[in-house]
N, C-alpha and C. Protein backbone atom coordinates (compact mmCIF):
# COMPACT_ATOMS: atom_id res chain seq x y z
N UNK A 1 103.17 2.40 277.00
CA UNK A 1 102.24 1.29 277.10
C UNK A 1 102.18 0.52 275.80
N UNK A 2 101.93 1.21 274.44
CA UNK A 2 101.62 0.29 273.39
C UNK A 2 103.39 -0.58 272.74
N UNK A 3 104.59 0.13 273.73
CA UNK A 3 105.33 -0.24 272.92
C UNK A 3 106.03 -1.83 274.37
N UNK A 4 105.20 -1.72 274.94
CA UNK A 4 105.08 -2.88 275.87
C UNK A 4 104.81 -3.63 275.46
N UNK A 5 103.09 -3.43 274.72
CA UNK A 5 102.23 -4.18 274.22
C UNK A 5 102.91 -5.14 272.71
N UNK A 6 103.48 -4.23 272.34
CA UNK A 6 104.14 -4.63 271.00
C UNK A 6 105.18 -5.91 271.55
N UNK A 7 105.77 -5.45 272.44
CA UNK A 7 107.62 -6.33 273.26
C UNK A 7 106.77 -7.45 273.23
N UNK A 8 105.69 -7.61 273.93
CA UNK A 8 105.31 -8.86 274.58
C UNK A 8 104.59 -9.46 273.21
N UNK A 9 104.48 -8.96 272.54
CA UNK A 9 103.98 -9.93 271.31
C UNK A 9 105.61 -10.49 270.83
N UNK A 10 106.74 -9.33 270.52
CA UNK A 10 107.53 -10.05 269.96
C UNK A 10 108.63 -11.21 270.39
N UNK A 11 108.07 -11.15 271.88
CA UNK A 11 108.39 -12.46 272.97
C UNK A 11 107.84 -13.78 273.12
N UNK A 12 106.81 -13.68 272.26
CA UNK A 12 105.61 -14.49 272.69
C UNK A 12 104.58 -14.70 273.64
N UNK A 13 104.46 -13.92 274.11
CA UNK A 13 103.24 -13.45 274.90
C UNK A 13 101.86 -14.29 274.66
N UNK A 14 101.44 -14.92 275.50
CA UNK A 14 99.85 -15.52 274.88
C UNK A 14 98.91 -14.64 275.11
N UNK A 15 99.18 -13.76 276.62
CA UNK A 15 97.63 -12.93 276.58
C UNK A 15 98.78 -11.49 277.18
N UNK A 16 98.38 -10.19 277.03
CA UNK A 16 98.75 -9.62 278.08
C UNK A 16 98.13 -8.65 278.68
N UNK A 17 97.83 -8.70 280.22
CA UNK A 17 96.78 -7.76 281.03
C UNK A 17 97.08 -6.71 281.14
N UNK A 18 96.66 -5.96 281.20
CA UNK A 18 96.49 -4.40 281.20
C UNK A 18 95.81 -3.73 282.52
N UNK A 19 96.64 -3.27 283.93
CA UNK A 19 95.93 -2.94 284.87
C UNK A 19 95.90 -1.27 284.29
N UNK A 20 95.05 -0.59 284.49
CA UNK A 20 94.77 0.60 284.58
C UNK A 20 94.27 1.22 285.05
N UNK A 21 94.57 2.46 285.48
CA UNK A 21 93.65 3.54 286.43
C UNK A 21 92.35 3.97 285.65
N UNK A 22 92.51 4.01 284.72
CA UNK A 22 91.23 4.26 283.86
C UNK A 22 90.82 3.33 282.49
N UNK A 23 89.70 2.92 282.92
CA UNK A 23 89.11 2.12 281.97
C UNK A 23 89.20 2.33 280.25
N UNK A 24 89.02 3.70 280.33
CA UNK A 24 89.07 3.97 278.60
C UNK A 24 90.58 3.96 278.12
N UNK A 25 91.66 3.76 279.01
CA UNK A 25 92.99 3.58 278.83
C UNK A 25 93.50 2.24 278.02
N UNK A 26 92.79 1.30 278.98
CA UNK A 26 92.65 -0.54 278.40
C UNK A 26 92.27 -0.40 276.72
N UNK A 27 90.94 0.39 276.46
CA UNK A 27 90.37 0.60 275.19
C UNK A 27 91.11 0.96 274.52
N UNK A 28 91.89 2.36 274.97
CA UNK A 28 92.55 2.92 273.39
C UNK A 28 93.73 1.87 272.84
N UNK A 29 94.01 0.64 273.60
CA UNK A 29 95.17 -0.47 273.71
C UNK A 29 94.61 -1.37 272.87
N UNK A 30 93.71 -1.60 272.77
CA UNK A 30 92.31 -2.98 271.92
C UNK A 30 93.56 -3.11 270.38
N UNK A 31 93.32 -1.49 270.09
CA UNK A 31 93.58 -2.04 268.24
C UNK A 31 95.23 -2.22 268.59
N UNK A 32 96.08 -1.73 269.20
CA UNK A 32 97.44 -1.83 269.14
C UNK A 32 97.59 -3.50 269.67
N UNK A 33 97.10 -3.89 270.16
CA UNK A 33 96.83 -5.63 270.58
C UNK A 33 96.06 -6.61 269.47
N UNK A 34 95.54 -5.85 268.91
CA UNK A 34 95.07 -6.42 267.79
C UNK A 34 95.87 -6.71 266.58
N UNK A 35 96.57 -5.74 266.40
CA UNK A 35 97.75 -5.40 265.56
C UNK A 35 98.80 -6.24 265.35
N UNK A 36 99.02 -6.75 266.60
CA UNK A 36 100.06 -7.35 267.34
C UNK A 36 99.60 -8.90 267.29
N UNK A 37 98.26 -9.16 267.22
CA UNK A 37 97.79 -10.26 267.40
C UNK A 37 98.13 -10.68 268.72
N UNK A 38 98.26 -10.41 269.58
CA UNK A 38 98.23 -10.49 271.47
C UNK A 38 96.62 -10.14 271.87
N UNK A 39 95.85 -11.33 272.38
CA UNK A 39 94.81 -10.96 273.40
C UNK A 39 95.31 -9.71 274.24
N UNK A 40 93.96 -9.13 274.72
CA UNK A 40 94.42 -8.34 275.64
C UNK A 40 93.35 -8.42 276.85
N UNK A 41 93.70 -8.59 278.02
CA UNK A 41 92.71 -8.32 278.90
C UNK A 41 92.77 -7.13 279.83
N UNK A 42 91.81 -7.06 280.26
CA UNK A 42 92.00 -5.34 281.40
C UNK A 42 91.80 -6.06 282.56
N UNK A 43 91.80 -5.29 283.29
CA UNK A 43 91.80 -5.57 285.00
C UNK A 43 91.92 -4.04 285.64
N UNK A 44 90.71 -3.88 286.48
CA UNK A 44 90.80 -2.38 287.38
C UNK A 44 91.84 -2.38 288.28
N UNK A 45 92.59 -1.32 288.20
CA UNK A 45 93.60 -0.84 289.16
C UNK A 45 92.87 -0.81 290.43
N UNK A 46 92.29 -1.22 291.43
CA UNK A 46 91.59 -1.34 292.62
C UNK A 46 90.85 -2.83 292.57
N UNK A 47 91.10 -3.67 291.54
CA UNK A 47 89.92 -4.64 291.65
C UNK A 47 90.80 -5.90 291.89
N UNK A 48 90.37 -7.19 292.06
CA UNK A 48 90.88 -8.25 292.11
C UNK A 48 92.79 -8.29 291.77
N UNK A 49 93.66 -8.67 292.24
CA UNK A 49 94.81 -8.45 292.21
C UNK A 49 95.27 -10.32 291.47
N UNK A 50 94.38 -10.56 291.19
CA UNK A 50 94.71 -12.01 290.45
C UNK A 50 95.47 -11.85 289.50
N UNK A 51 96.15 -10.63 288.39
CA UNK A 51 96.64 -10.79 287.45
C UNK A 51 97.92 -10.58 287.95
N UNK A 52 98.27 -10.81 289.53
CA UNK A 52 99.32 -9.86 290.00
C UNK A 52 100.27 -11.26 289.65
N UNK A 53 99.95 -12.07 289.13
CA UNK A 53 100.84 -13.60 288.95
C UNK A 53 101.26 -13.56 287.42
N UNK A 54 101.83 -12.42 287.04
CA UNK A 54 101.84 -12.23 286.03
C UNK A 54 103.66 -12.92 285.74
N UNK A 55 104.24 -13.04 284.76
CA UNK A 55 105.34 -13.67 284.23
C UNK A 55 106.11 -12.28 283.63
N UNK A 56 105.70 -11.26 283.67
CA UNK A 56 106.49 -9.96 283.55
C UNK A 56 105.70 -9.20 283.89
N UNK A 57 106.00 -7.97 284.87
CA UNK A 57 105.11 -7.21 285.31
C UNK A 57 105.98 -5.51 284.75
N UNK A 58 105.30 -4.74 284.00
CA UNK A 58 105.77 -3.37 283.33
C UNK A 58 104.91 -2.15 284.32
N UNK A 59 105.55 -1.50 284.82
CA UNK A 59 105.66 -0.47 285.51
C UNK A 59 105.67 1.01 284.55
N UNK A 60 104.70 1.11 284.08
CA UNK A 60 105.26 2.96 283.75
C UNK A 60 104.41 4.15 284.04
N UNK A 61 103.65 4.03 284.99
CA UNK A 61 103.08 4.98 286.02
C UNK A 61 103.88 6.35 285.91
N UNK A 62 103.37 7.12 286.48
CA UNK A 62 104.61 8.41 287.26
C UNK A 62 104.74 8.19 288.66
N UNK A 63 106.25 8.49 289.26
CA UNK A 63 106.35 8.22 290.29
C UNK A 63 105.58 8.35 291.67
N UNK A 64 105.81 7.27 292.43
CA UNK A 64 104.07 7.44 293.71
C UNK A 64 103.40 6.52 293.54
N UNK A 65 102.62 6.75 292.02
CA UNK A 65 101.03 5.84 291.70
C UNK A 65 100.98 4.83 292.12
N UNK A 66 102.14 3.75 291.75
CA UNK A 66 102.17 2.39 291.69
C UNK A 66 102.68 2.00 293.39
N UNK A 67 103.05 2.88 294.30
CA UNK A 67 103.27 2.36 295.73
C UNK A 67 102.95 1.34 296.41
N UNK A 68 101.31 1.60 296.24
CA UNK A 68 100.46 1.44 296.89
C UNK A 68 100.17 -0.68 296.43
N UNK A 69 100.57 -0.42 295.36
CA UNK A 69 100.21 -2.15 294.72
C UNK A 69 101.09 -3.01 295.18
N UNK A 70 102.53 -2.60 295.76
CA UNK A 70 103.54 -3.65 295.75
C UNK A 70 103.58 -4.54 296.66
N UNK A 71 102.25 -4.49 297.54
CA UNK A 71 102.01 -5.61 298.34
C UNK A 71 100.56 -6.47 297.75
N UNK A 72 100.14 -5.96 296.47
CA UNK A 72 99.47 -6.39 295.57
C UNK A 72 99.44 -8.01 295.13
N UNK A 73 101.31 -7.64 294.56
CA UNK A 73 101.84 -9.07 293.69
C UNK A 73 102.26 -9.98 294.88
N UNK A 74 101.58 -11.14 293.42
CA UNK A 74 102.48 -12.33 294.30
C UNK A 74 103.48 -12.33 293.85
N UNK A 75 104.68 -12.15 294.18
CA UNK A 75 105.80 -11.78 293.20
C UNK A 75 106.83 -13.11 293.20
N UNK A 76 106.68 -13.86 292.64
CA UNK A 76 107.81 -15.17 292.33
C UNK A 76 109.11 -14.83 291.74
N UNK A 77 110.01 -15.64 291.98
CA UNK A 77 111.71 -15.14 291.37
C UNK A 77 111.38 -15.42 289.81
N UNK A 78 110.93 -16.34 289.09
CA UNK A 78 110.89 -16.16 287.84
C UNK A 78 110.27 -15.09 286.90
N UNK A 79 109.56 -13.94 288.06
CA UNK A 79 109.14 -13.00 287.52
C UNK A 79 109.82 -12.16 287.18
N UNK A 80 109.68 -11.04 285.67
CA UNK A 80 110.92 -10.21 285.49
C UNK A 80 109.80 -8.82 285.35
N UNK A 81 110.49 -8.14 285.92
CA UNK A 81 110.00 -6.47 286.29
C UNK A 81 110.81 -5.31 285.94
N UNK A 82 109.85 -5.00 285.01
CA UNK A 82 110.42 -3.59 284.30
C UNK A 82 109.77 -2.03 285.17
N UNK A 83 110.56 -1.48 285.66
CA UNK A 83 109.74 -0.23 286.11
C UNK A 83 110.59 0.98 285.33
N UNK A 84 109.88 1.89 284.64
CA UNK A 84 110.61 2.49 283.83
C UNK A 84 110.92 3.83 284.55
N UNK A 85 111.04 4.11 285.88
CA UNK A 85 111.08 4.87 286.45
C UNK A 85 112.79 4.54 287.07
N UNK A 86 113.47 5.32 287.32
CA UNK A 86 114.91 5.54 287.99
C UNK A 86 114.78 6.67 289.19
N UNK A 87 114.24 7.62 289.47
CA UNK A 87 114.78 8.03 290.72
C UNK A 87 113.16 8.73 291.71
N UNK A 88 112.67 7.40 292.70
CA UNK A 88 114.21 7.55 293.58
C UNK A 88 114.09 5.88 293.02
N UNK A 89 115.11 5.49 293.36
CA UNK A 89 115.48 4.07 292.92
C UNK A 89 115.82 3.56 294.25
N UNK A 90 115.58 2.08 294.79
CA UNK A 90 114.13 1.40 294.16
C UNK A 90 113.00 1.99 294.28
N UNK A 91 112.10 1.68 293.35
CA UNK A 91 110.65 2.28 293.72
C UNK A 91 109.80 1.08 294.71
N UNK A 92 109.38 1.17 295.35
CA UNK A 92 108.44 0.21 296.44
C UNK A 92 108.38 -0.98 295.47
N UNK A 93 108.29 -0.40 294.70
CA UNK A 93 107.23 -2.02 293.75
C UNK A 93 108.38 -2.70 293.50
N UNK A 94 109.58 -2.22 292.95
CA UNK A 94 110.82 -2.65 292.73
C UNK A 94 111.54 -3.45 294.27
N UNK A 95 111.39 -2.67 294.89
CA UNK A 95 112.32 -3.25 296.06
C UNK A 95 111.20 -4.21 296.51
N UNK A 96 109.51 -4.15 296.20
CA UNK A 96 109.19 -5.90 296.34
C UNK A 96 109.54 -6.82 295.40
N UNK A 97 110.13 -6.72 294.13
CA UNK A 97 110.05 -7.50 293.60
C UNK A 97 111.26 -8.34 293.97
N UNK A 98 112.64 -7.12 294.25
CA UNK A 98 114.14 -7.30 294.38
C UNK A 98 113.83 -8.49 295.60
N UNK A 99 112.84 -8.38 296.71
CA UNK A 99 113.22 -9.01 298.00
C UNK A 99 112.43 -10.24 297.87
N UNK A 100 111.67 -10.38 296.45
CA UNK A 100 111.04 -11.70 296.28
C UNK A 100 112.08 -12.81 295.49
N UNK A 101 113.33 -11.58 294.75
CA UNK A 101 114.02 -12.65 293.91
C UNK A 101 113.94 -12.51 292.50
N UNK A 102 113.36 -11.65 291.92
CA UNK A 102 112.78 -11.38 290.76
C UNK A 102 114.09 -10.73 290.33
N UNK A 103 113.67 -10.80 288.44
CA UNK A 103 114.77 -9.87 287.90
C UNK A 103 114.34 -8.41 287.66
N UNK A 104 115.02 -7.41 287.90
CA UNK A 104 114.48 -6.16 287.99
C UNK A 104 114.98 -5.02 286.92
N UNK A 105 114.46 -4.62 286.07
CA UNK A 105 114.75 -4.05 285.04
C UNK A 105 114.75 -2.34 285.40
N UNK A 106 115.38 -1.24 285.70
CA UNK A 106 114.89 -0.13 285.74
C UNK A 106 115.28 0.55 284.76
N UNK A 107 114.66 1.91 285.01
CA UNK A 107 114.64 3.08 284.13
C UNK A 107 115.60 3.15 283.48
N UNK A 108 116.67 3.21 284.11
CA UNK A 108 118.24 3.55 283.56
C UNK A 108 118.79 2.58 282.95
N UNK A 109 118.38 1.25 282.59
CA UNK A 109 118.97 0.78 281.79
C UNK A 109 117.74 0.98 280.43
N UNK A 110 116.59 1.30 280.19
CA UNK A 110 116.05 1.97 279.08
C UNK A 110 116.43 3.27 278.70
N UNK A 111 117.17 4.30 279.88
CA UNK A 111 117.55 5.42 279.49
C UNK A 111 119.14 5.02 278.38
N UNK A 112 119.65 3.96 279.01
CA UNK A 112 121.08 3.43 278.51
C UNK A 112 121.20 3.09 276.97
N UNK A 113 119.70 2.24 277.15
CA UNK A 113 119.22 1.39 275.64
C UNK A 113 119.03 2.38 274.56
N UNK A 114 118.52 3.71 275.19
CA UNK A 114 117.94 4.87 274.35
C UNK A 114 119.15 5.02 273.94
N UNK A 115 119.85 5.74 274.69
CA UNK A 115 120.97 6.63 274.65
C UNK A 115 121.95 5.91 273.07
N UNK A 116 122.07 4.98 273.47
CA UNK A 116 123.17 3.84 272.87
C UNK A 116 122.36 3.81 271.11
N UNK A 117 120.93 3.64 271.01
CA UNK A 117 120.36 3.49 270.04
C UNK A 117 120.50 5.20 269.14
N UNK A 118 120.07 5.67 270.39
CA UNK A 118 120.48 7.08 269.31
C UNK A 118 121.86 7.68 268.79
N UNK A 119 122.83 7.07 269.81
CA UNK A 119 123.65 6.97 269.20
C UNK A 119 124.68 6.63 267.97
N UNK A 120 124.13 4.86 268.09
CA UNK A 120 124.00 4.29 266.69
C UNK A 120 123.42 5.00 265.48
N UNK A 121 122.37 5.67 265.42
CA UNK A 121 121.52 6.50 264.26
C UNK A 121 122.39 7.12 264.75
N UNK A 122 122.70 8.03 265.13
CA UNK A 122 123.05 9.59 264.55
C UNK A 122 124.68 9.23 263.86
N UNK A 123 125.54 8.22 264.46
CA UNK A 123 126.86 8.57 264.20
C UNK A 123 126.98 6.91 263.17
N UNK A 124 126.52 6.45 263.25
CA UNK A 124 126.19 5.12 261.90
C UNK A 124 127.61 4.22 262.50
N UNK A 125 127.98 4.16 264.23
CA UNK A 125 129.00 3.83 264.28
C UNK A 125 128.27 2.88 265.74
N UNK A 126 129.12 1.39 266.18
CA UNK A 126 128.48 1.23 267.13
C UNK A 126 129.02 2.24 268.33
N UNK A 127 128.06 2.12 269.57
CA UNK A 127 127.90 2.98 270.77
C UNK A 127 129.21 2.57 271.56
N UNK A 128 130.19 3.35 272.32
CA UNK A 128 131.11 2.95 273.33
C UNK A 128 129.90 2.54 274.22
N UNK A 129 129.23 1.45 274.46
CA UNK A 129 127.97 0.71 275.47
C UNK A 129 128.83 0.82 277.05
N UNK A 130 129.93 0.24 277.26
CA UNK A 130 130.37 0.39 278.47
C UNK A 130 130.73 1.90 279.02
N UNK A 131 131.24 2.74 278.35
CA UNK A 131 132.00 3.66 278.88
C UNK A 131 130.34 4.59 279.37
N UNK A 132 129.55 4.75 278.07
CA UNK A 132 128.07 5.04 278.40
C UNK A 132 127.79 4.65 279.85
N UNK A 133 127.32 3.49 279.76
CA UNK A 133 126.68 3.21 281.06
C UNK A 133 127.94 3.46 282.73
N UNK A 134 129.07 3.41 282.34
CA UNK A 134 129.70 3.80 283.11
C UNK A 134 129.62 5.27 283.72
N UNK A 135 129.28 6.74 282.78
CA UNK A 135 129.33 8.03 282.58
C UNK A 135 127.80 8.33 283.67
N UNK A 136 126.83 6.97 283.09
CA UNK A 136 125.26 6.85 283.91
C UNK A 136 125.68 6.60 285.24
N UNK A 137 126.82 5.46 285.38
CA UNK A 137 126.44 5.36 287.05
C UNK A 137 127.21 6.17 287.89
N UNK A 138 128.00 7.14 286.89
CA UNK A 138 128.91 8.35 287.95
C UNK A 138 128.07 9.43 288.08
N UNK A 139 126.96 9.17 287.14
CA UNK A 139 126.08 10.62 287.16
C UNK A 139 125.30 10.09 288.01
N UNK A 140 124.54 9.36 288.56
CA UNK A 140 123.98 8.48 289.52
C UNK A 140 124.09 8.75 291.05
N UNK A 141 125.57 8.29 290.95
CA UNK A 141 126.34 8.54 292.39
C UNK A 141 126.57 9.86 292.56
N UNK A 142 126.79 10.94 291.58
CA UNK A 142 127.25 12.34 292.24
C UNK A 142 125.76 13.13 292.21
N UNK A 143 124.40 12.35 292.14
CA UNK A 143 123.32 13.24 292.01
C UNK A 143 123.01 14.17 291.21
């Protein structure tokens, strides 16, 4: 969550909402938004779905939680959706966003981003990036 909070500041972000299952969750987010100089607003996970018009919508629930919302969003194609979850792939929320047109970011390409970054640190060399993500989608397909 706070390293969301951080992305969208270094994107330019003017405000960014915060749905949460629990209220004191939004709170412990205040100073990392502050930090960042990004407003932050909350919004109850059960309450008004108005923030669902959001211009990037971040997913990092555990798998299930978020099901239930993906008839929530209004989901427009210029919207881009990160769900940091990969299996099972799509997740509901994902395959609404995929059938609205949206760009869809999943798990596995942050598992890719990781992978590749730690790579870089440990071996001070750049990452084979293709052959990587290639090795991901055979591990993918054979389960």
């Amino acid at each position: 969550r706070r390293a969301g909070r951080a992305a969208a500041a270094r994107l330019g972000a003017a405000e960014v909402t915060v749905v949460a299952r629990r209220p004191e969750a939004i709170e412990e987010l205040r100073p990392v938004a502050r930090a960042v100089d990004v407003p932050l607003a909350g919004a109850d996970w059960d309450g008004d779905p108005a923030h669902a018009r959001a211009d990037v919508v971040i997913s990092t629930v555990p798998k299930g939680v978020a099901d239930p919302l993906a008839e929530n969003f209004d989901w427009r194609p210029a919207t881009v959706f990160f769900d940091v979850l990969y299996d099972p792939w799509p997740t509901p929320l994902a395959a609404a966003a995929l059938a609205a047109g949206c760009r869809v970011v999943s798990g596995l390409d942050l598992l890719l981003a990781q992978a590749v970054g730690q790579f870089e640190q440990f071996t001070g060399v750049p990452a084979p990036r293709d052959a990587m993500a290639a090795a991901l989608a055979g591990a993918r397909r054979t389960g």
